[in-house]
N, C-alpha and C. Protein backbone atom coordinates (compact mmCIF):
# COMPACT_ATOMS: atom_id res chain seq x y z
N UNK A 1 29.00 35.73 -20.90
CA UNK A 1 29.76 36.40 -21.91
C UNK A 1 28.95 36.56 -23.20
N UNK A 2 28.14 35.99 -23.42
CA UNK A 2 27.23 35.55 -24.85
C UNK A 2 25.54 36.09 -24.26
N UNK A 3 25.76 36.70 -23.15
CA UNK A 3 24.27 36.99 -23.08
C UNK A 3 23.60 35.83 -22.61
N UNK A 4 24.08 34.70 -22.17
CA UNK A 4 23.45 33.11 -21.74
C UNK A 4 23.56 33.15 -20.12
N UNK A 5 22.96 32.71 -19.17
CA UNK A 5 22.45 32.41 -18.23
C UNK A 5 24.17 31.63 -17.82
N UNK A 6 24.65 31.30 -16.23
CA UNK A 6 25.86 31.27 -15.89
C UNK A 6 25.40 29.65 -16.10
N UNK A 7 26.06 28.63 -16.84
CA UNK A 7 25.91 27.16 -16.90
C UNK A 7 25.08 27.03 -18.14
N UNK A 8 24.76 27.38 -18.47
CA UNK A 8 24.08 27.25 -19.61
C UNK A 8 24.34 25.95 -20.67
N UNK A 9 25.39 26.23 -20.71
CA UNK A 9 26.31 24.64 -21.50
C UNK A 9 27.45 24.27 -20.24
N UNK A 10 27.82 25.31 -19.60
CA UNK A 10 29.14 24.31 -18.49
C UNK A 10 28.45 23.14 -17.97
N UNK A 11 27.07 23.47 -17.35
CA UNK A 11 26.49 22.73 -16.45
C UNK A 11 25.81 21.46 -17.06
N UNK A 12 25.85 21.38 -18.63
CA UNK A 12 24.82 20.19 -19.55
C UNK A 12 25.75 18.57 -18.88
N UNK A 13 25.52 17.73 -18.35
CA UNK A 13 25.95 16.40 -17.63
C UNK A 13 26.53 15.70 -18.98
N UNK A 14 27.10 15.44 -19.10
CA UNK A 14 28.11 14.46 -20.55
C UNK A 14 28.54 15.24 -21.40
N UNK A 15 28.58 16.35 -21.44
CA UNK A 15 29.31 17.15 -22.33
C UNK A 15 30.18 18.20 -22.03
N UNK A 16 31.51 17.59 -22.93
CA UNK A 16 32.70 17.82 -22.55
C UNK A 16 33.47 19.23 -22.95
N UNK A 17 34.79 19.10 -22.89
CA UNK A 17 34.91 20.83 -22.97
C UNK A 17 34.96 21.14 -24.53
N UNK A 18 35.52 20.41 -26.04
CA UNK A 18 35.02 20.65 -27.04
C UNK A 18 33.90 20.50 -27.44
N UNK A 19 32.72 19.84 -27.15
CA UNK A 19 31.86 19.77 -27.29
C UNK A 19 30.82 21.16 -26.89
N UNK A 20 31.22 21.54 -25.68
CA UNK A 20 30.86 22.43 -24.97
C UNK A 20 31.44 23.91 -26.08
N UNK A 21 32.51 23.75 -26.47
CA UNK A 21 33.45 25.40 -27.16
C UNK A 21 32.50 24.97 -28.47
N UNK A 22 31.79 23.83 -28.60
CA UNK A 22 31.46 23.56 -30.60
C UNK A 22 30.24 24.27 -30.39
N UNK A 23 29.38 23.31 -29.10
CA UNK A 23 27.90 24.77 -29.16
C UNK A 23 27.71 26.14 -28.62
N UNK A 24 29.02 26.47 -27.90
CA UNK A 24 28.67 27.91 -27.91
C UNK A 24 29.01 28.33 -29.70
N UNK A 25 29.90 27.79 -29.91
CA UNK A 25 30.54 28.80 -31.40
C UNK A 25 29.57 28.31 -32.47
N UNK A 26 28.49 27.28 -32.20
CA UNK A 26 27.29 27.28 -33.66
C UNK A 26 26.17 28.06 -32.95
N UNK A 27 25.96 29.03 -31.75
CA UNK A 27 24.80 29.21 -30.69
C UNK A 27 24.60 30.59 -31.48
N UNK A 28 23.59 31.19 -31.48
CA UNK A 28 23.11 32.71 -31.58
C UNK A 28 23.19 33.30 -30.08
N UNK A 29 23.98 34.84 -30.18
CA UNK A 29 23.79 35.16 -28.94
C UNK A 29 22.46 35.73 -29.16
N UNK A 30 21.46 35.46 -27.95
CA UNK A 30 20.34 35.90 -28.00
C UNK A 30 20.15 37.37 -28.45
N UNK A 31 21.15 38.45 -28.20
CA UNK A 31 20.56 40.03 -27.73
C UNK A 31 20.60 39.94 -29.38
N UNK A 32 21.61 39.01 -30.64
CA UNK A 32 21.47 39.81 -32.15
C UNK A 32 20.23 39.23 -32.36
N UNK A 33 19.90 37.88 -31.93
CA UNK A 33 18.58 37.20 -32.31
C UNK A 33 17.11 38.45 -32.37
N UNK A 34 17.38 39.16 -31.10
CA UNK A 34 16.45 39.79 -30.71
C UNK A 34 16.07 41.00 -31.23
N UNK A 35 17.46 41.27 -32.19
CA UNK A 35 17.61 42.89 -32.32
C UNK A 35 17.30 42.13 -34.20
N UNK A 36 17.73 41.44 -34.32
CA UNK A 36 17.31 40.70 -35.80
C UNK A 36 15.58 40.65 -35.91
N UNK A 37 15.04 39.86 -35.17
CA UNK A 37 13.62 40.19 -34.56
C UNK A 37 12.88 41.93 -35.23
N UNK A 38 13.63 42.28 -34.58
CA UNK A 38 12.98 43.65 -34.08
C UNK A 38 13.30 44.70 -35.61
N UNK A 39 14.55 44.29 -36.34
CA UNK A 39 14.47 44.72 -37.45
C UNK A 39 13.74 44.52 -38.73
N UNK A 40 13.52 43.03 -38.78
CA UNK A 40 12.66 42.24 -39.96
C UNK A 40 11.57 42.00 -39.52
N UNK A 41 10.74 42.12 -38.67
CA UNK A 41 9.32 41.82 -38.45
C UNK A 41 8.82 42.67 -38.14
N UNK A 42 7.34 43.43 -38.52
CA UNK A 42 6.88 44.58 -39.04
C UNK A 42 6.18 44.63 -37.70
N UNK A 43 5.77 45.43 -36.81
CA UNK A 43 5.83 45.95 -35.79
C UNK A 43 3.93 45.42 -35.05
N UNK A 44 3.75 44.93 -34.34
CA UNK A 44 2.34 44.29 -34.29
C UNK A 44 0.98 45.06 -34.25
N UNK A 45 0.12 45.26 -34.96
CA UNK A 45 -0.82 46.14 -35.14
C UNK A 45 -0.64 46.93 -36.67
N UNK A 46 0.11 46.19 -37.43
CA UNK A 46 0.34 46.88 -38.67
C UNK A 46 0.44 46.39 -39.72
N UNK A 47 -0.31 45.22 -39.50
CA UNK A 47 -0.23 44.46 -40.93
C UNK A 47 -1.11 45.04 -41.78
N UNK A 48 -0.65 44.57 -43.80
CA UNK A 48 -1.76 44.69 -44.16
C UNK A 48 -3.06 43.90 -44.75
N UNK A 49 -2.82 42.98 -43.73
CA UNK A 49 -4.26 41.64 -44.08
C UNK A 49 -4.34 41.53 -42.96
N UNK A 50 -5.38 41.44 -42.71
CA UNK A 50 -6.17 40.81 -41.14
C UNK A 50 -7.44 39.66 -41.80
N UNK A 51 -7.17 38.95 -41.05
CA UNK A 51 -8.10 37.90 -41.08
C UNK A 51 -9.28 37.75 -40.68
N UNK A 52 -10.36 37.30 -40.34
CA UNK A 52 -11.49 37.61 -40.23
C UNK A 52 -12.39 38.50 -40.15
């Protein structure tokens, strides 16, 4: 549902079902992580300092 792999947290061994609802709801779904990524970091081959 979150873009996470099926078990991802169901399947973690000692952790229970609030525990389980607390880290999906503090988790980043990956796809905004990615699309956050892709907006704020300047595209590779385009900087303007290169090092050596």
């Amino acid at each position: 549902m979150q873009g996470l792999p099926p078990g991802w947290v169901t399947d973690t061994p000692g952790l229970g079902r609030p525990a389980q609802l607390t880290a999906l709801g503090n988790g980043v779904v990956p796809q905004q992580a990615a699309r956050a990524v892709e907006l704020l970091a300047p595209p590779l081959g385009h900087c303007a300092h290169r090092v050596g």
